[in-house]
Protein backbone atom coordinates (compact mmCIF):
# COMPACT_ATOMS: atom_id res chain seq x y z
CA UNK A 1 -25.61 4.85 -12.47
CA UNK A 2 -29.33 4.69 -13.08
CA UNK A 3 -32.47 3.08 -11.18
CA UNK A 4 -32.38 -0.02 -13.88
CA UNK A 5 -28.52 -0.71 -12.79
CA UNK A 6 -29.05 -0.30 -8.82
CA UNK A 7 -31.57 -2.80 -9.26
CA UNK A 8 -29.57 -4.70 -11.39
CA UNK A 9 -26.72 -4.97 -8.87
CA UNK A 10 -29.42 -6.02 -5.71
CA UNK A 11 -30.94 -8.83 -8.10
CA UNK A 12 -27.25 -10.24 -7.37
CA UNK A 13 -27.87 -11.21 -3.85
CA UNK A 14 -31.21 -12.22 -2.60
CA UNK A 15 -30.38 -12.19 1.61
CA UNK A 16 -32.81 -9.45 3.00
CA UNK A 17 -29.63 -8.22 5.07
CA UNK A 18 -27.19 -7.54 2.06
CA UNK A 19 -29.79 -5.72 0.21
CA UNK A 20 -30.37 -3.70 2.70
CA UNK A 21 -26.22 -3.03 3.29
CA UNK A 22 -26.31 -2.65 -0.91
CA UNK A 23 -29.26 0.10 -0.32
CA UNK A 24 -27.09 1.87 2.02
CA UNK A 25 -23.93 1.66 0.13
CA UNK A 26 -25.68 2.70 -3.60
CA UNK A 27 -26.79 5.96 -1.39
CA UNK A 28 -23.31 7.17 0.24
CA UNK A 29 -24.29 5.37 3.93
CA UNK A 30 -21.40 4.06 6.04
CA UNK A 31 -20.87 0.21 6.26
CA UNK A 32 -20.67 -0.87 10.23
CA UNK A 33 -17.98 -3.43 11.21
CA UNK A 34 -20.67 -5.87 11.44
CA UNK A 35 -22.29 -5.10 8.43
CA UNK A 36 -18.35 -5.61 6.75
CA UNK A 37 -18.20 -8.86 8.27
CA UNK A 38 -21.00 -9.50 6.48
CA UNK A 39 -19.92 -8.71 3.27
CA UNK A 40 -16.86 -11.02 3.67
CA UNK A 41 -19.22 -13.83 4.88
CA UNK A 42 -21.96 -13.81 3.13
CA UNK A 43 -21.36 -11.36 -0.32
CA UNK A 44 -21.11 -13.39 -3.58
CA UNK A 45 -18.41 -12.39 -5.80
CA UNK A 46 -20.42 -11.15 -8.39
CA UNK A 47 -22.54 -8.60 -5.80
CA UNK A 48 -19.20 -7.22 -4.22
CA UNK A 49 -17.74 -6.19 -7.28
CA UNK A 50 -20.41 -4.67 -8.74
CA UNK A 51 -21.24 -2.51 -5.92
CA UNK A 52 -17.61 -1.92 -5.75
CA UNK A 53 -17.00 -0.70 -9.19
CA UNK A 54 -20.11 1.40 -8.14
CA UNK A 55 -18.61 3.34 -5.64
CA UNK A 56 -15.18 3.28 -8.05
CA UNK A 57 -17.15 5.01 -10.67
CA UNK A 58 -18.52 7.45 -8.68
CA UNK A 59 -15.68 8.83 -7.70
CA UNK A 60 -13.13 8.00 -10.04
CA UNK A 61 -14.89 7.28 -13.47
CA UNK A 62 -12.95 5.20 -15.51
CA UNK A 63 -9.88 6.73 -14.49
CA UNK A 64 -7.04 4.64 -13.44
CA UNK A 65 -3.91 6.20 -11.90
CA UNK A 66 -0.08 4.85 -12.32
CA UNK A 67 2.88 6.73 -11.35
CA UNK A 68 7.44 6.46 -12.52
CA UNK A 69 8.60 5.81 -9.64
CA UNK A 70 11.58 4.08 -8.57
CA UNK A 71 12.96 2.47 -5.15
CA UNK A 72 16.14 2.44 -2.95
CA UNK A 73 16.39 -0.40 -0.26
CA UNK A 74 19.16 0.67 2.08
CA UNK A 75 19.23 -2.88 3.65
CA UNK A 76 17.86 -6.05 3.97
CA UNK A 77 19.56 -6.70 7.37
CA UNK A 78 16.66 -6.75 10.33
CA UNK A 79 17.01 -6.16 14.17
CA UNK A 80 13.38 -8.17 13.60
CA UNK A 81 12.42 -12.01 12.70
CA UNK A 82 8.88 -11.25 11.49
CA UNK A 83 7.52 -14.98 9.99
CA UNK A 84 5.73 -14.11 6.88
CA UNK A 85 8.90 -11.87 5.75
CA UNK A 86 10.75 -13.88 3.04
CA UNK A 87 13.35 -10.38 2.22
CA UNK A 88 15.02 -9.90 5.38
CA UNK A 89 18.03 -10.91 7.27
CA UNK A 90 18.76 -11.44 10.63
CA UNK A 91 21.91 -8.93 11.95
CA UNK A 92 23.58 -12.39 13.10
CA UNK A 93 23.56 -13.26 9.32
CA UNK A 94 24.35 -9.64 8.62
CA UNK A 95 27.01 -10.88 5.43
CA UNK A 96 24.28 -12.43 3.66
CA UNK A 97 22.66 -9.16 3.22
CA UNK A 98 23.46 -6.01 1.54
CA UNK A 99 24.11 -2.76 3.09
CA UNK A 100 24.28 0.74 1.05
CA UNK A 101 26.12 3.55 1.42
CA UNK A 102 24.75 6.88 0.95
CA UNK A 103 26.92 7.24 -2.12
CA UNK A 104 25.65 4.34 -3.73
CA UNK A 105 22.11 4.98 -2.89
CA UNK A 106 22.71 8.60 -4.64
CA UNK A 107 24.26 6.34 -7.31
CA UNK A 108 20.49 4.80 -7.64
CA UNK A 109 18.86 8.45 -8.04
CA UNK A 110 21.71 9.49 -10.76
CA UNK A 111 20.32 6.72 -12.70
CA UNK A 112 17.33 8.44 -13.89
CA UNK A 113 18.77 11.25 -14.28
CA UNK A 114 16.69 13.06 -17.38
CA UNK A 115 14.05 11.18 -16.98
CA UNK A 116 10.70 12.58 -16.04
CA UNK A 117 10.42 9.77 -12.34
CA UNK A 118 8.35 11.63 -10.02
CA UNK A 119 9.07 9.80 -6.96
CA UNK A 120 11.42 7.29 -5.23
CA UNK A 121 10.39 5.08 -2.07
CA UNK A 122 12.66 3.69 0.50
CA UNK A 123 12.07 1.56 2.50
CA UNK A 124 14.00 -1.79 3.73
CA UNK A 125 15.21 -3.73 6.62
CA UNK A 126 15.76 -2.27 10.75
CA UNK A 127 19.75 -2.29 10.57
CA UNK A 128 21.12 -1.21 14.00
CA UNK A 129 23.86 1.08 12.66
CA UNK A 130 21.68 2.88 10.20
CA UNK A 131 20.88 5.72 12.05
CA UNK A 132 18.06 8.59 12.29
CA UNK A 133 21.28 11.22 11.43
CA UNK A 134 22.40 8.54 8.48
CA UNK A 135 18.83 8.98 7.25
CA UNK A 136 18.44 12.36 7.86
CA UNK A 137 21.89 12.87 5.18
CA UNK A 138 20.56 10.75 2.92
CA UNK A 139 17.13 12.69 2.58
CA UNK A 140 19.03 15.88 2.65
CA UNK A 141 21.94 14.57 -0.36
CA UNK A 142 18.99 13.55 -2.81
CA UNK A 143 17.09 16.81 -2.19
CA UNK A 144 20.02 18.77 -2.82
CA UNK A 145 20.72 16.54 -6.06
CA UNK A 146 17.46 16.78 -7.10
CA UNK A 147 15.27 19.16 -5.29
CA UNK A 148 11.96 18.04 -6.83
CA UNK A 149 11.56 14.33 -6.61
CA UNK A 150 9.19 13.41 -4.18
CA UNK A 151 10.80 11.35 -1.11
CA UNK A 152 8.18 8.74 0.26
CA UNK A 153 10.07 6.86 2.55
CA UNK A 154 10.52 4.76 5.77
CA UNK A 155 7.51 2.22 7.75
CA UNK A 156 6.44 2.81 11.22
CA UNK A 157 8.82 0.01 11.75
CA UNK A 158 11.75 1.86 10.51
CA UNK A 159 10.83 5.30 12.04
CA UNK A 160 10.16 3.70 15.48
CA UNK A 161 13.53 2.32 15.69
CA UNK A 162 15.53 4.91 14.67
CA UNK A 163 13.50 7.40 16.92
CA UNK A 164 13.89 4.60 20.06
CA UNK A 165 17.49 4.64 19.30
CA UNK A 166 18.12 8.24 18.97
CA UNK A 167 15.67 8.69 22.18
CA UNK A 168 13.71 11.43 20.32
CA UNK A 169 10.10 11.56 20.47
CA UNK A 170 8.15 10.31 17.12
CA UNK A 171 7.24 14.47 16.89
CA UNK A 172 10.76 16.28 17.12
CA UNK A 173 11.58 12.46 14.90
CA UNK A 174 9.75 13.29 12.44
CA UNK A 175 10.03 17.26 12.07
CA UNK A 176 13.63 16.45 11.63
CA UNK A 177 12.96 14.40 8.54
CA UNK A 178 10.59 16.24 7.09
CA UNK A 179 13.34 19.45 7.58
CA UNK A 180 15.95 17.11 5.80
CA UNK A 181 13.57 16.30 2.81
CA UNK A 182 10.69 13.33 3.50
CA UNK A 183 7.65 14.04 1.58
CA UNK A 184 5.42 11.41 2.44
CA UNK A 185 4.89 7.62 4.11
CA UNK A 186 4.54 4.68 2.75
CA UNK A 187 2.08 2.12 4.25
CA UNK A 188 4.11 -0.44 5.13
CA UNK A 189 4.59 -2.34 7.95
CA UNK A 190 0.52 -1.93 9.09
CA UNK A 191 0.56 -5.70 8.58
CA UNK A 192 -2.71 -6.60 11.13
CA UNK A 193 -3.32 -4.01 13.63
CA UNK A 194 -4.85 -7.37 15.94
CA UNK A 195 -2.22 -7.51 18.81
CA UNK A 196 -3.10 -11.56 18.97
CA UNK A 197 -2.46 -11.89 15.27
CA UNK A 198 0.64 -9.24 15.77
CA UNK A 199 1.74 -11.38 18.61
CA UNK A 200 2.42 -14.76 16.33
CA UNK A 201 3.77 -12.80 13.35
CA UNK A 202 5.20 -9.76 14.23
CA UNK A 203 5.97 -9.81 17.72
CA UNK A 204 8.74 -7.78 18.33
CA UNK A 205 8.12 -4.54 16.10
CA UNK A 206 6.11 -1.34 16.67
CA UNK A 207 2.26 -2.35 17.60
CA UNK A 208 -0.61 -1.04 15.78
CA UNK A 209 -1.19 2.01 17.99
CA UNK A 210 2.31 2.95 17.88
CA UNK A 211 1.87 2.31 13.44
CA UNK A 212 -1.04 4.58 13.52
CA UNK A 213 0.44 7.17 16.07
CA UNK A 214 3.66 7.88 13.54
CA UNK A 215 1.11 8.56 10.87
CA UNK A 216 -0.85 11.17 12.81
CA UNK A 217 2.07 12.75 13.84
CA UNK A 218 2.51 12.49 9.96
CA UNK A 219 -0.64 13.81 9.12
CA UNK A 220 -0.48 16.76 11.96
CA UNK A 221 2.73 17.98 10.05
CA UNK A 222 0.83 18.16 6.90
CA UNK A 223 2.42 15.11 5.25
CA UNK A 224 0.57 12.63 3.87
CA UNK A 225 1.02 8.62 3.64
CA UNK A 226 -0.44 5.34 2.40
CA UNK A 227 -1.68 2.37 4.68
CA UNK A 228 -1.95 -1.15 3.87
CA UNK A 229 -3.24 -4.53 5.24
CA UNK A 230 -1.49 -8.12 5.19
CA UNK A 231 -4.19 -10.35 4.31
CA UNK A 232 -4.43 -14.04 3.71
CA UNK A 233 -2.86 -15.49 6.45
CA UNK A 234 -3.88 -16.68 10.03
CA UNK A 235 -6.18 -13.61 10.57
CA UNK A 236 -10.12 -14.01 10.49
CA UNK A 237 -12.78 -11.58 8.18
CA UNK A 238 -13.47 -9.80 11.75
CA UNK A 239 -9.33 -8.91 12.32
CA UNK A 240 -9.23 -6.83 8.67
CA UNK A 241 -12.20 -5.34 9.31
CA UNK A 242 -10.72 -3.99 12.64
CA UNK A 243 -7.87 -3.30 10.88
CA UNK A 244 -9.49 -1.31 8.23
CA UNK A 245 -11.96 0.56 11.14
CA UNK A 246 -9.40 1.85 13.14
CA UNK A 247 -7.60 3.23 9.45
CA UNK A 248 -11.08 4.88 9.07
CA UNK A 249 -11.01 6.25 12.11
CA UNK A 250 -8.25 7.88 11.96
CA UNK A 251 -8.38 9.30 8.46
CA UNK A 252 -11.99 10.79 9.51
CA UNK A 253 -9.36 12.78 12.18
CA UNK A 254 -6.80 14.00 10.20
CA UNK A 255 -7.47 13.17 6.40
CA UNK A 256 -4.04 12.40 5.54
CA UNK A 257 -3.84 9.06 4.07
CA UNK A 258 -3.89 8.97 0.00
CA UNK A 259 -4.71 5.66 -0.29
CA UNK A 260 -5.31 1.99 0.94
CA UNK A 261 -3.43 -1.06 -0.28
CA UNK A 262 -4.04 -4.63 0.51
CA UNK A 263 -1.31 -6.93 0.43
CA UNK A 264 -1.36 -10.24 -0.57
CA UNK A 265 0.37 -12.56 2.37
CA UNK A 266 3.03 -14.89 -0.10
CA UNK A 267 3.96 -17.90 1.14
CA UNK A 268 7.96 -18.52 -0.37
CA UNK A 269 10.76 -19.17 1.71
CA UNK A 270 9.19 -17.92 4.98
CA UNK A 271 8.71 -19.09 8.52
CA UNK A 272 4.80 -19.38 7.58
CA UNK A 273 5.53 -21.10 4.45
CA UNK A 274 3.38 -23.93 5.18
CA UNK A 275 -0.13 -21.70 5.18
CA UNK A 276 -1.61 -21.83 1.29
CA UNK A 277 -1.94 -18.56 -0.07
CA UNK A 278 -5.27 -17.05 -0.87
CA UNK A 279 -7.21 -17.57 -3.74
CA UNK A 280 -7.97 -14.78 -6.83
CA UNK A 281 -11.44 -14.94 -5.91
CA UNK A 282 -10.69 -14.35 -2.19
CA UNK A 283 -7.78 -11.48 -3.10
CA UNK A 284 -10.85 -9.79 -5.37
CA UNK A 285 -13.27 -10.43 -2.43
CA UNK A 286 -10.94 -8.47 -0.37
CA UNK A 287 -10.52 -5.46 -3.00
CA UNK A 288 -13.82 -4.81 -3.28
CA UNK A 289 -15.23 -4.99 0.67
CA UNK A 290 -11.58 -2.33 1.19
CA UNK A 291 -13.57 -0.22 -1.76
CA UNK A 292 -16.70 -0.55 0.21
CA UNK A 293 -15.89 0.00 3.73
CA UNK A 294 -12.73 2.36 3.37
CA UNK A 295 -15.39 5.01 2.39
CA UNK A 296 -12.86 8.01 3.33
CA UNK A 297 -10.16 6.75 1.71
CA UNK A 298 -10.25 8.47 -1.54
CA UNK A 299 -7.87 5.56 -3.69
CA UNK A 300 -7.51 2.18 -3.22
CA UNK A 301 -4.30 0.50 -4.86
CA UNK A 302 -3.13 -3.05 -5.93
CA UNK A 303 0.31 -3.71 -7.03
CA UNK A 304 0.56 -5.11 -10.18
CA UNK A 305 3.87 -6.82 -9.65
CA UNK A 306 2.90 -8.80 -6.21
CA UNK A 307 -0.87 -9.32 -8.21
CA UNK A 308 0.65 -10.34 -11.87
CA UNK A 309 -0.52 -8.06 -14.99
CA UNK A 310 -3.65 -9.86 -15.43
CA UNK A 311 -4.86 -10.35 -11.92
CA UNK A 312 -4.11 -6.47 -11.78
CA UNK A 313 -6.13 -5.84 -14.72
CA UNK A 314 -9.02 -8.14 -13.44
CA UNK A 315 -8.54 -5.72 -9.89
CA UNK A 316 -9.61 -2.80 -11.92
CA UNK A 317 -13.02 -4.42 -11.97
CA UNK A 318 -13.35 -4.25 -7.55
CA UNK A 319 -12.62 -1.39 -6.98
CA UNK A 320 -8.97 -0.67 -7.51
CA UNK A 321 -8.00 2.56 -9.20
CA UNK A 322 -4.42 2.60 -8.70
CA UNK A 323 -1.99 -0.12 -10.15
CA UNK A 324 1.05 1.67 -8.84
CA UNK A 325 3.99 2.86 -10.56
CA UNK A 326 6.85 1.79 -13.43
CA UNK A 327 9.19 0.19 -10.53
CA UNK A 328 11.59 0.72 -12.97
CA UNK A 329 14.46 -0.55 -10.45
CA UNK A 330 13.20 -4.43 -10.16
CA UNK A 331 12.60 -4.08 -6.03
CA UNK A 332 13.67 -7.03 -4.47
CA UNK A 333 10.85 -6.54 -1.71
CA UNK A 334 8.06 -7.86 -4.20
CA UNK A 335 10.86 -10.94 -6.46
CA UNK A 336 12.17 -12.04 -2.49
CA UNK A 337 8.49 -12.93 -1.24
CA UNK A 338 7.00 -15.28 -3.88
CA UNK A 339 5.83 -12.17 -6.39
CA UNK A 340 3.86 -12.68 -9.46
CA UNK A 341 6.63 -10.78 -11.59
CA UNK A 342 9.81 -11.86 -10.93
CA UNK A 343 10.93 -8.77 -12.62
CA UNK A 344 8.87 -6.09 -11.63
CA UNK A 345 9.41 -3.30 -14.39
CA UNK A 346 7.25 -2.20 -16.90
CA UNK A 347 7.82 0.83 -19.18
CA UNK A 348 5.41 3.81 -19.11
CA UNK A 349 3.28 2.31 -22.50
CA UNK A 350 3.52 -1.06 -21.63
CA UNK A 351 1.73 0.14 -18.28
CA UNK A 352 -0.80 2.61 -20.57
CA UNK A 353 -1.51 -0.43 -22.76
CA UNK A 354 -2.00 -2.78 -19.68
CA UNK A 355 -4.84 -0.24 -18.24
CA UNK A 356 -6.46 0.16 -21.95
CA UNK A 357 -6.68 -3.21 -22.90
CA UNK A 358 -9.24 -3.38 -19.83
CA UNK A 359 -11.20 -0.48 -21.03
CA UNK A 360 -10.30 2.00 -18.37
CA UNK A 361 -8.52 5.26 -18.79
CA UNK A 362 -5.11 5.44 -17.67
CA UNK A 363 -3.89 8.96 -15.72
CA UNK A 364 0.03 9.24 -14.74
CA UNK A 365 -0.04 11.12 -11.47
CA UNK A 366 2.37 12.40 -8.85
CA UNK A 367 2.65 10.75 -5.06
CA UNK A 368 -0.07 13.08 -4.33
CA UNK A 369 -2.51 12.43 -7.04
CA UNK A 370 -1.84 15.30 -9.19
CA UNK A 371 -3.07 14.64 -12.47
CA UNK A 372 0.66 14.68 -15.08
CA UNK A 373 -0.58 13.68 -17.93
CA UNK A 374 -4.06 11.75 -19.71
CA UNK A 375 -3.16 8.96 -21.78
CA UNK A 376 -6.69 8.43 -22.73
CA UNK A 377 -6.10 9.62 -26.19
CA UNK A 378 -2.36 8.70 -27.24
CA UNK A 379 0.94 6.81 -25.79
């Protein structure tokens, strides 16, 4: 970016204080938390994303990454009643959930098999009688079936439990998963790290410091994991930006986290169903102040199927390099809470085509951001 289009992007704003954030931004300075308030508050639409797609381009180009992926849910049965979740069931209602063995979860792998999926992600409900040793076979049966597919599994949420219930510590925990085959973490189950928001949604699950503690431990063991952010609800601009500070703050420790992800609070058949759901210009808003303030964070993610194709492709625009993967297994996590796409698969060209047709360069990568393959010239 030249002189002409920094001065471009400040003629968008004409508050002394946000030129002078958009000065420090355009020259690689770190936004404060009140400075990010700021940007919620007072930051057209307009400003925000072109700044963000600054910072996007800068370190990413045009590049936009995707991944073939696939999921396993072991359960939708819950030891917890959080009130935005819309997927889960109660163990008292336990027979209107579903419950996998590990047979038919290896069922789900044997699926693709010959196909060129890099990674599979579980993740699912807290079910009392799935235990850290059922986990720990399951890991260990895929591996052995298919040694090089990347295993990104299990929340804070999930790990806490079966660690609490095993009465292991989160460290000998988790070196016994890694030993049986996890790869990575996903970012689940960060929700708001704000223990008076946490307190009216999510009561009775891990708390923020014990969330962030798992991923250290994570980190310190050389994995790596995501992190994500449930916006849109009953939280204020000054809760995600505490959220998002204390995820900087730990990734300036450790540098383990691949990439942020903001997720969209939906509002269908939940116990907070009566909230509206945020606007696109509010769910952009938030894109591009994450691109802005998570400054350490090397990636920042939507998912296309909780977004819809367009809104996704409109995302690329704030800041977002990273629409995800194929989901080539229809998750019920996203269709259960009020998604976009009801059906979230798309097929490897359909997802190439959906990145071109905003004139950005699609990249299919591995969990860890290996570069696989540039589609920039052919399908």
């Amino acid at each position: 970016m030249n002189d002409l289009d920094v001065k471009r992007i400040n003629s968008l704003v004409s508050e002394p204080e946000l030129k002078q954030i958009g000065h420090k931004i355009i020259s690689g300075e770190r936004v404060s938390p009140a400075e990010g308030i700021l940007l919620f508050e007072k930051g057209s639409l307009s400003w925000l994303g072109a700044l963000a797609n600054y910072v996007r381009e800068k370190m990413h180009g045009d590049k936009t990454y995707f991944n073939r992926n696939f999921h396993i849910e072991p359960t939708n049965i819950c030891v917890f009643s959080c009130n935005f979740c819309s997927y889960s069931k109660l163990y008292a209602h336990k027979e209107e959930g579903w419950e996998l063995t590990i047979d038919q979860m290896l069922d789900i792998v044997r699926k693709y098999d010959g196909q060129p999926v890099t990674e599979v992600h579980i993740v699912g409900g807290v079910h009392p009688k799935l235990t850290l040793a059922f986990f720990a076979e399951l890991l260990s049966a895929i591996k052995t079936y298919r040694p090089n597919l990347h295993i990104k599994g299990f929340t804070p949420v999930e790990l806490d439990y079966m660690f609490r219930k095993a009465k292991v510590s989160v460290e000998d925990g988790m070196k016994l998963l890694q030993n049986a085959g996890l790869d990575s973490l996903p970012g689940g189950g960060a929700e708001i790290f704000s223990p008076e928001i946490r307190e009216k949604i999510c009561a009775d699950k891990v708390d923020g410091n014990g969330w962030l503690y798992i991923h250290k431990v994570a980190h310190q063991l050389g994995m790596h994991s995501n992190a994500t952010m449930l916006y849109g609800h009953i939280e204020n601009y000054g809760h995600r930006i505490d959220h998002m500070e204390q995820l900087r703050n730990l990734q300036d420790e450790t540098g383990g986290f691949n990439t942020f992800i903001p997720l969209k609070f939906r509002n269908k058949d939940n116990e907070m169903s009566y909230l509206p759901e945020s606007s696109i210009v509010e769910d952009m808003k938030m894109y591009a102040v994450a691109r802005l303030y998570m400054d350490n964070f090397p990636h920042l993610k939507a998912y296309w199927p909780m977004l819809g194709r367009n809104n996704a492709q409109l995302s690329l625009s704030f800041g977002v390099n990273d629409i995800d993967g194929t989901i080539d297994d229809s998750t019920k996590i996203y269709s259960m809470a009020g998604s976009e796409e009801q059906n979230p698969s798309m097929s490897t060209s359909q997802l190439v085509q959906l990145i071109r047709q905003v004139k950005r360069h699609p990249v299919e990568r591995d969990t860890l951001y290996q570069e696989i393959r540039d589609y920039s010239l052919s399908v």
